[in-house]
Protein backbone atom coordinates (compact mmCIF):
# COMPACT_ATOMS: atom_id res chain seq x y z
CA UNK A 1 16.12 -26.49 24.70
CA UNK A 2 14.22 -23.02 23.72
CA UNK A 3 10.28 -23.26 24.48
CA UNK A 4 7.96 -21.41 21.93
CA UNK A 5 4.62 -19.76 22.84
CA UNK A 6 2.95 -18.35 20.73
CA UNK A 7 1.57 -14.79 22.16
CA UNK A 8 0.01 -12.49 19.60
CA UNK A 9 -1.25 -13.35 15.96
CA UNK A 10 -2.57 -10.39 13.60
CA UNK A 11 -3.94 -10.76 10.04
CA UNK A 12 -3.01 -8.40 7.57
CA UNK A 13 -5.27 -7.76 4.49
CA UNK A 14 -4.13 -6.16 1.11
CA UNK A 15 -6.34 -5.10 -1.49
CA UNK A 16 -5.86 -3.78 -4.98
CA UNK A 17 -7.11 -0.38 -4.86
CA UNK A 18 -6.16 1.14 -8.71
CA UNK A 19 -2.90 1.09 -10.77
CA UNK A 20 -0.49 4.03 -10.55
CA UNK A 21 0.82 6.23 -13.56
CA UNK A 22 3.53 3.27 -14.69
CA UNK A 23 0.35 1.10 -14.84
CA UNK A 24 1.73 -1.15 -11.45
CA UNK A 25 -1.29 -1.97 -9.07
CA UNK A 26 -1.40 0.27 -5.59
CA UNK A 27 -1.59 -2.01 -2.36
CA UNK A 28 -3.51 -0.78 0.86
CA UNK A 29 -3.37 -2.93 3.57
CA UNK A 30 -5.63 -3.10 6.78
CA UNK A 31 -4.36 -5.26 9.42
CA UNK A 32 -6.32 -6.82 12.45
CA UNK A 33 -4.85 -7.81 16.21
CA UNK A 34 -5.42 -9.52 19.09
CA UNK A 35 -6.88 -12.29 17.02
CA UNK A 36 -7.03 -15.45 18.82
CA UNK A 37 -3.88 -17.65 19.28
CA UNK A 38 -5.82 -21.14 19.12
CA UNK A 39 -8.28 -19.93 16.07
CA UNK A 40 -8.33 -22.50 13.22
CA UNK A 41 -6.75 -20.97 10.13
CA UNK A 42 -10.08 -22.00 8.00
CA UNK A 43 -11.63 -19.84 11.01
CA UNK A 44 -9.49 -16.77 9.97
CA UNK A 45 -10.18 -17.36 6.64
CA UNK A 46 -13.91 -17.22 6.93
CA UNK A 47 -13.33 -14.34 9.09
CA UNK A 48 -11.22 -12.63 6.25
CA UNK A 49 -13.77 -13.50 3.31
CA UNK A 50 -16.41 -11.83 5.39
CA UNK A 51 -14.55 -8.56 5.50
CA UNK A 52 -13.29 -8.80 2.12
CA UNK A 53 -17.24 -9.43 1.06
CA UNK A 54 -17.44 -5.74 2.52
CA UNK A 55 -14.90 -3.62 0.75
CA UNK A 56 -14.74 -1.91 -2.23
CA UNK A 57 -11.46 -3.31 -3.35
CA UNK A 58 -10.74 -6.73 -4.64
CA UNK A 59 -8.66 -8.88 -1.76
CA UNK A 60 -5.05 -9.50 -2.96
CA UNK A 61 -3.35 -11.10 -0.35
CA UNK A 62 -3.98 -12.65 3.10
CA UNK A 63 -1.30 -12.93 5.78
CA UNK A 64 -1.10 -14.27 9.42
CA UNK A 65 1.38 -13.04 11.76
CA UNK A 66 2.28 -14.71 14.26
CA UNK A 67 4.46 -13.43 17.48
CA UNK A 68 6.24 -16.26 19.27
CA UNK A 69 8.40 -15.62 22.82
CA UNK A 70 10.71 -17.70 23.49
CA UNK A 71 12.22 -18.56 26.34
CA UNK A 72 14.44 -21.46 28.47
């Protein structure tokens, strides 16, 4: 049976930054590493808020990413 650990987890952050000439929103993401692999996703989620609360663009989306090795 295949073990799982997981060994990297990065955030990624997308924010709403204008509309283009069709009128469809334009995305700009900002992604974070070498976040901890035990931290709480309410954790991360504070985290994110906080950096959010300090951009000029409205938060869109939030997603964890998670790297996972796995081996025999």
């Amino acid at each position: 049976m295949a073990n799982e650990i997981l060994e990297a987890v990065t955030i990624r952050l997308e924010f709403e930054t204008g509309l283009d000439e069709k009128g469809m929103p334009i995305m700009k993401r900002k992604s974070f590493s070498n976040v901890k692999t035990d931290a709480a996703s309410d954790d991360i989620l504070a985290a994110v808020e906080a950096i959010a609360g300090l951009q000029m663009h409205p938060l869109s989306k939030v997603a964890q990413i998670g790297t996972t090795v796995l081996s025999n």
